[in-house]
Protein backbone atom coordinates (compact mmCIF):
# COMPACT_ATOMS: atom_id res chain seq x y z
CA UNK A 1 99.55 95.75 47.49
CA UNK A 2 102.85 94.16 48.24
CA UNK A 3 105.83 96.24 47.67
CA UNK A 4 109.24 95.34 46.25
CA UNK A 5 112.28 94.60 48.00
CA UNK A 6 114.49 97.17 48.26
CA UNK A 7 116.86 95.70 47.08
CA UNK A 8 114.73 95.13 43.76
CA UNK A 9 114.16 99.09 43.28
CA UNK A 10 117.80 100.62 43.89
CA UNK A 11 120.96 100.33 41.97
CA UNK A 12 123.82 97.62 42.51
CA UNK A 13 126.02 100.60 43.80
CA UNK A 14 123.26 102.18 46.28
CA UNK A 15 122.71 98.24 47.89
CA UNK A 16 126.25 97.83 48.18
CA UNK A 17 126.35 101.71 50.55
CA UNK A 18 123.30 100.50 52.37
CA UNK A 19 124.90 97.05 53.13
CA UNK A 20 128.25 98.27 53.68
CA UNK A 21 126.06 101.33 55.96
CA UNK A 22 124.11 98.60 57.91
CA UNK A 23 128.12 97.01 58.65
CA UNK A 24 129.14 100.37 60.20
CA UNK A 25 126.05 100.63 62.45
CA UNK A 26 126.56 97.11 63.75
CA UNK A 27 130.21 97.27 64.83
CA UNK A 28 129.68 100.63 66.42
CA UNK A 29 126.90 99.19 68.56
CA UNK A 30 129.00 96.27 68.96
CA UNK A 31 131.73 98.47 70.49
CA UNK A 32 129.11 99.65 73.15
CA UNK A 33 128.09 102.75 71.57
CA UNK A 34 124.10 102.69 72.05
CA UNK A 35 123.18 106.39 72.81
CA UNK A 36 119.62 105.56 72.38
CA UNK A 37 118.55 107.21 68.75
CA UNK A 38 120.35 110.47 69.26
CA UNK A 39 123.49 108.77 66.85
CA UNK A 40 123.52 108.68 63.48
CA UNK A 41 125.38 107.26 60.41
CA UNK A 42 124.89 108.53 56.95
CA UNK A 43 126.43 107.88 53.41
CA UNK A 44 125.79 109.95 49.93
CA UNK A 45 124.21 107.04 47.73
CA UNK A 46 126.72 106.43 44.88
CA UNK A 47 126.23 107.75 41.70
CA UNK A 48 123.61 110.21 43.18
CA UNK A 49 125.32 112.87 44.26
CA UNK A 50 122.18 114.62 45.79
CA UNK A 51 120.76 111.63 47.82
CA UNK A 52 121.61 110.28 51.17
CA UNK A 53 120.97 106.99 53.04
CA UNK A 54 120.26 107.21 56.67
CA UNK A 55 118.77 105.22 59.23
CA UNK A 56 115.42 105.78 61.17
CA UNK A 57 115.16 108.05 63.70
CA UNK A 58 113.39 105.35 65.74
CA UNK A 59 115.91 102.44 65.07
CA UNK A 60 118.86 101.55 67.65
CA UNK A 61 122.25 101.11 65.77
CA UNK A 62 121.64 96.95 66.73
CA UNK A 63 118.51 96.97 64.80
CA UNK A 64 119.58 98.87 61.09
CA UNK A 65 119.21 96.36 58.16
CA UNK A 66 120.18 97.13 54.30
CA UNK A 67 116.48 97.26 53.84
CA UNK A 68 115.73 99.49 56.45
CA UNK A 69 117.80 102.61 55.76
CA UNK A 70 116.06 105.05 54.40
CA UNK A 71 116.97 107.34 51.07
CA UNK A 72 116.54 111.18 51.05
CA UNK A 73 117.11 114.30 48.99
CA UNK A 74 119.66 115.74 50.56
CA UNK A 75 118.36 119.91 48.96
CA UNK A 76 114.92 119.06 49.63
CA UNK A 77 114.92 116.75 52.65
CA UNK A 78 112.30 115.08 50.60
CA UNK A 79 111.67 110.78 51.70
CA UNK A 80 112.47 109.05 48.49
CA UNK A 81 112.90 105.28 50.08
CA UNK A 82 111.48 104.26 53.56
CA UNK A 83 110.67 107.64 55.39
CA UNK A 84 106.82 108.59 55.24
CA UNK A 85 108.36 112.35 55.83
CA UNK A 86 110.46 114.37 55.32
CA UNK A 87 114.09 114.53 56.83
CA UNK A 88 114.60 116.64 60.23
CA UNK A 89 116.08 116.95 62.94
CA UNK A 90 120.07 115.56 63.26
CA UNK A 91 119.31 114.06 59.69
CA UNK A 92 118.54 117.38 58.48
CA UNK A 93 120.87 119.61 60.26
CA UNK A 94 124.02 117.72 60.77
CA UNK A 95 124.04 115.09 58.10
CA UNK A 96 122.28 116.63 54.70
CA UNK A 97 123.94 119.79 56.07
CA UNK A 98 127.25 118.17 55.64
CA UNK A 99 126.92 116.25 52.69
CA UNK A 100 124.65 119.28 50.76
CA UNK A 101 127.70 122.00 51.56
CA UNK A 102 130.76 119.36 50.83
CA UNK A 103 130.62 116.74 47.76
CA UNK A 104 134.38 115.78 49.24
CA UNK A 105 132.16 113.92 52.06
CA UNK A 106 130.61 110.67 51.12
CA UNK A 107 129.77 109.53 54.44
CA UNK A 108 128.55 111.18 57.64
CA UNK A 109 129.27 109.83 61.67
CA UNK A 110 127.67 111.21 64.41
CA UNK A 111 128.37 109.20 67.50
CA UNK A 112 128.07 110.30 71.27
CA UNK A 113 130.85 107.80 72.27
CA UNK A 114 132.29 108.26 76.17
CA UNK A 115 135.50 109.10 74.68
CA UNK A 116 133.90 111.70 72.34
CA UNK A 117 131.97 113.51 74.92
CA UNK A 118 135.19 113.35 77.62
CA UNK A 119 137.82 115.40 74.92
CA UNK A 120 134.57 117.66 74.33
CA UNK A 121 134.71 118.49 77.62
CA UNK A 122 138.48 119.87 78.01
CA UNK A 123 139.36 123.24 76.76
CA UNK A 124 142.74 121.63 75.58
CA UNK A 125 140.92 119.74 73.04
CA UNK A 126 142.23 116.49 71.23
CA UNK A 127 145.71 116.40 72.37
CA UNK A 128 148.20 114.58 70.10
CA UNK A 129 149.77 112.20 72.52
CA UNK A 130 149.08 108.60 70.59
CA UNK A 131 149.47 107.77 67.26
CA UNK A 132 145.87 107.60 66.68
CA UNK A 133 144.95 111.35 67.76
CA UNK A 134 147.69 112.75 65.82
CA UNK A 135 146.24 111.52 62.63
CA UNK A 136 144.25 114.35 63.32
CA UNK A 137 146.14 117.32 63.99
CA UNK A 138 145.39 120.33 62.58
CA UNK A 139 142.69 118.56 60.51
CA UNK A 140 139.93 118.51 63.45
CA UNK A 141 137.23 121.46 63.77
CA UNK A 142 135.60 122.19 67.30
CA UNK A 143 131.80 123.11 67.73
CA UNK A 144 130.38 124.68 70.91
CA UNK A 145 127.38 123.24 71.92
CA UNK A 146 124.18 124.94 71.64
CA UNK A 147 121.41 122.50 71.87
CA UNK A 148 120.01 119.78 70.16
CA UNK A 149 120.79 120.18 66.74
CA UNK A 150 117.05 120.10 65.69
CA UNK A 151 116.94 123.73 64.02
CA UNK A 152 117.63 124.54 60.52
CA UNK A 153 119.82 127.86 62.16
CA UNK A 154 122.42 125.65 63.56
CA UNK A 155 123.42 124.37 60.25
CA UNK A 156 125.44 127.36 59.59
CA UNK A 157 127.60 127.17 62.85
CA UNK A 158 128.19 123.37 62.31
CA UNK A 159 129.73 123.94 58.84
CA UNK A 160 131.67 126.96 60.12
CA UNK A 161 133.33 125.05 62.86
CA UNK A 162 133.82 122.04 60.54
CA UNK A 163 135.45 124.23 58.06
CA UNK A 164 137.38 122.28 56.00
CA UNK A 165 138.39 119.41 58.55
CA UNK A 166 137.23 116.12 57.59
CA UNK A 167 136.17 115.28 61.72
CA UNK A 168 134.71 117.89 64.61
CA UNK A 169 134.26 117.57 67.83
C-alpha cells in the first residue's frame, strides 16, 4: 500500500512549520553544529496546540527534510506522523516538557554548540559584555547537569531552572 505524501495529509499551516523546521536544522548544521543526534529542534504545529514536530532521533541535522519530521502528542507522547513509537528520551523530556508546561513557547532548540557548552562551564555564567549576550540578561535560566536527559524525573528540574526565561543554559 503506498502512502500519501505528507504533505497531502497535514494542514497548509503544519507544512509551512515543518518546512520552515527543516530551514532551521540546515543552517545550524551549516554553522558546524553536528553533535551527532544528541541535538534537537522542535516546533508546536500551528493551530494544534497539543502537537509537536520533531525530527528523528536517528537523523543528523544535514539530513531533516519537511517530510521527514515527525508529529507527536505532546500529553501523550503518542507518534501521530512518522514515529513507529512513542516519543522519549530528549524529545520527551526537554522538548514536550517545554512546550506541554508553556503554550508561550512555539518552538524548542536544543543545541550542544562549542560556545554553549564553554559559558556552561563558568560559574560566572553568560556575562553581558556584547550586544548579543545582553539581549539576554536577566531573561536566561541555568540548569545543572545531571545526566542525559532520558528520564521522565528530570522534567521537573528543567522547567524549574527555565522558569520563566525564554533560553537556559
Amino acid at each position: 500500500v503506498k502512502q500519501r505524501p505528507v504533505r497531502d495529509i497535514v494542514s497548509a499551516e503544519e507544512w509551512q512549520a515543518r518546512v520552515d523546521l527543516a530551514a532551521a536544522h540546515r543552517l545550524i548544521a551549516d554553522s558546524g553544529i553536528r553533535d551527532l543526534t544528541y541535538n534537537h529542534l522542535s516546533a508546536r504545529v500551528p493551530g494544534e496546540p497539543g502537537r509537536m514536530i520533531i525530527k528523528s532521533q536517528c537523523e543528523m541535522f544535514d539530513e531533516v527534510t519537511a517530510s521527514s519530521l515527525e508529529t507527536y502528542d505532546i500529553a501523550t507522547a503518542a507518534p501521530i506522523i512518522g514515529g513507529p513509537r512513542p516519543l522519549s528520551g530528549g524529545g520527551l523530556v526537554i522538548h514536550a516538557g517545554i512546550l506541554g508546561a508553556r503554550p508561550d513557547i512555539n518552538a524548542v532548540f536544543h543545541t550542544h554548540s562549542e560556545a554553549n557548552m564553554a559559558v556552561s562551564c563558568h560559574k560566572c555564567g553568560l556575562l553581558p559584555i556584547t550586544q548579543a549576550a545582553t539581549r539576554f540578561r536577566g531573561r536566561l535560566g541555568y540548569h545543572q547537569f545531571g545526566g542525559y536527559e532520558f528520564e521522565i524525573a528530570m522534567r521537573d528540574r528543567l522547567l524549574v531552572d527555565l522558569g520563566d526565561n525564554l533560553a537556559v543554559i
